[in-house]
Protein backbone atom coordinates (compact mmCIF):
# COMPACT_ATOMS: atom_id res chain seq x y z
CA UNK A 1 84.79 101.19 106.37
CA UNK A 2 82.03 98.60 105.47
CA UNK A 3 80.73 96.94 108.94
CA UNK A 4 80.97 93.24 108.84
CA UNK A 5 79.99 90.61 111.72
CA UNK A 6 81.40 87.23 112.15
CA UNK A 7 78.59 85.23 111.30
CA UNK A 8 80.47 81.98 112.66
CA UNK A 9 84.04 80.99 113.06
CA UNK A 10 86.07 77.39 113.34
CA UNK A 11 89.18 76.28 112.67
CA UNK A 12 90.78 75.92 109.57
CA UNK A 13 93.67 73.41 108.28
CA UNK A 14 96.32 74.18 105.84
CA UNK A 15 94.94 72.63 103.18
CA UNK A 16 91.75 74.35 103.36
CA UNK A 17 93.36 77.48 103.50
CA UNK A 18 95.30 76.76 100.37
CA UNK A 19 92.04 75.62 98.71
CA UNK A 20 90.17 79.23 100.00
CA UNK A 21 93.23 81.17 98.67
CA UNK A 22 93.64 79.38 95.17
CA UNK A 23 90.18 79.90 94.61
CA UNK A 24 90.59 83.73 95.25
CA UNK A 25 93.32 84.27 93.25
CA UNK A 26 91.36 82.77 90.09
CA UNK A 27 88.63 85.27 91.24
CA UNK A 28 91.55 88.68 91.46
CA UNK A 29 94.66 89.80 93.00
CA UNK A 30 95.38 88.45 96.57
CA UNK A 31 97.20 91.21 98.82
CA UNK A 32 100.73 90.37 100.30
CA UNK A 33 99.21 88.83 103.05
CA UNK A 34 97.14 86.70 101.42
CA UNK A 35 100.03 85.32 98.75
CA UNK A 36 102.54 85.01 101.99
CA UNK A 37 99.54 82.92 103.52
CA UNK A 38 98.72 80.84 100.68
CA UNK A 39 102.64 80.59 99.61
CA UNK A 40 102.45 79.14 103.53
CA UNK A 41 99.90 76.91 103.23
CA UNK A 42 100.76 75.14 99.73
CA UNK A 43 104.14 74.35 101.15
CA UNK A 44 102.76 73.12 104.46
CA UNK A 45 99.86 71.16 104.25
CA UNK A 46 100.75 67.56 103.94
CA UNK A 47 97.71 66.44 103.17
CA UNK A 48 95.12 67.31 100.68
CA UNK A 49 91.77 69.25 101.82
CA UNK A 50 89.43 65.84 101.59
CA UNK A 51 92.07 63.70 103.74
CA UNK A 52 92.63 66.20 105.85
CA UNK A 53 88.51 67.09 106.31
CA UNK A 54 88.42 62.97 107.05
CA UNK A 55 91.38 63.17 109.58
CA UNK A 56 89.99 65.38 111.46
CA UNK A 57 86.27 63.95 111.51
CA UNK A 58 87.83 60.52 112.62
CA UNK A 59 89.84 62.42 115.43
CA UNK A 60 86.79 64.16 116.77
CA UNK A 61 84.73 61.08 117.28
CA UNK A 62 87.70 60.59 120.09
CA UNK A 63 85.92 61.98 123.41
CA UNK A 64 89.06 64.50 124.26
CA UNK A 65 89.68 66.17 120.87
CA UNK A 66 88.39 69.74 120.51
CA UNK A 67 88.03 70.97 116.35
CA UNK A 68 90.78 72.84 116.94
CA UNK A 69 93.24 70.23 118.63
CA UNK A 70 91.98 67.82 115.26
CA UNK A 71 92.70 70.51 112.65
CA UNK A 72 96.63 71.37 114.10
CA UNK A 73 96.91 67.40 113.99
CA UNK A 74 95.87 66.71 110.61
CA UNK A 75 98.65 69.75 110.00
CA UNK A 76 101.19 68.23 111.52
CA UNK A 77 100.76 64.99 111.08
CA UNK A 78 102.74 64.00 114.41
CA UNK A 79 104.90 60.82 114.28
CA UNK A 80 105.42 59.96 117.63
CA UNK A 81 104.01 60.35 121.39
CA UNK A 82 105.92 63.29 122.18
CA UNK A 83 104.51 65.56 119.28
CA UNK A 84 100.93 64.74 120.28
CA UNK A 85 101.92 65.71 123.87
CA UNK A 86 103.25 68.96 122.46
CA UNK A 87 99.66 69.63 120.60
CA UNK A 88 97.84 69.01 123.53
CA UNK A 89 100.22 71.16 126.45
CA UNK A 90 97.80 73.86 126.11
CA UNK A 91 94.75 71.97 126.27
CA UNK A 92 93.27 71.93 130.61
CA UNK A 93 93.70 68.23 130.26
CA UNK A 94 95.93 65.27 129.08
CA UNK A 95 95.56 62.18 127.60
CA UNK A 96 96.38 59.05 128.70
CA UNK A 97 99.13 57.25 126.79
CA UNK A 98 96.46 54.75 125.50
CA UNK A 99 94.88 58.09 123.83
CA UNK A 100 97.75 58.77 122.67
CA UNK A 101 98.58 55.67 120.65
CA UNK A 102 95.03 55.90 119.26
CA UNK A 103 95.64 59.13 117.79
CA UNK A 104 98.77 58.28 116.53
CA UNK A 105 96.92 55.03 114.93
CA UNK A 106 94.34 57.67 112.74
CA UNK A 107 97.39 60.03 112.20
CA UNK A 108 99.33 57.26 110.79
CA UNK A 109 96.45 55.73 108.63
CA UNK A 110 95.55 58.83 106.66
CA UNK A 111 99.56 60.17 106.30
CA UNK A 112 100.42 56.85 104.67
C-alpha cells in the first residue's frame, strides 16, 4: 500500500463533489463508491459549483458560521428558521433569531 498524507482537508459541497467526480470519470472508471457518490451528488446539489462557492463565501463573512456550517447550508438550501436551527444543533453555540433571518436572507438570494 502506497503511503499518502493529508496534505490539507475542508469541507466540500455537493456540487463540488459532483464537479470532482465528473471530472474523474472522463479521466477512467470510478469504483462503486465513487458512482454511488457522484449518482448522490448530481441528484442533490441544488445549486451549481460557482453559486454554491459564492453562497458559502457570503455566509462566512457572518461572524458565527464555521466552513463547514456554510457548505451543509448552501446544500440544503434551508427555507425556513427551523431548518437553520437544525444545521446549527451541533454547533457549541446558537444564533440569535436576527442571525437567523440573515442567513435565511443569503440562502434565499442565491436559491432564487
Amino acid at each position: 500500500m502506497i503511503d499518502k498524507e493529508v496534505v490539507s482537508s475542508r469541507p466540500a459541497m455537493l456540487a463540488e463533489v459532483a464537479d470532482v467526480l465528473e471530472k474523474r470519470q472522463k479521466e477512467g472508471e470510478l469504483g462503486f463508491e465513487q458512482q454511488t457518490t457522484l449518482g448522490y451528488a448530481k441528484k442533490y446539489a441544488k445549486l451549481s459549483k460557482k453559486k454554491a462557492a459564492e453562497l458559502m463565501e457570503e455566509l462566512q463573512k457572518l461572524d458565527k458560521v464555521k466552513p463547514a456550517v456554510a457548505a451543509k447550508i448552501a446544500d440544503i438550501l434551508p427555507k425556513n428558521s427551523d431548518q437553520v436551527r437544525l444545521i446549527f444543533a451541533n454547533e457549541r453555540y446558537s444564533l440569535s433569531s436576527a442571525e437567523i433571518e440573515e442567513v435565511l436572507k443569503i440562502v434565499k438570494k442565491y436559491s432564487e
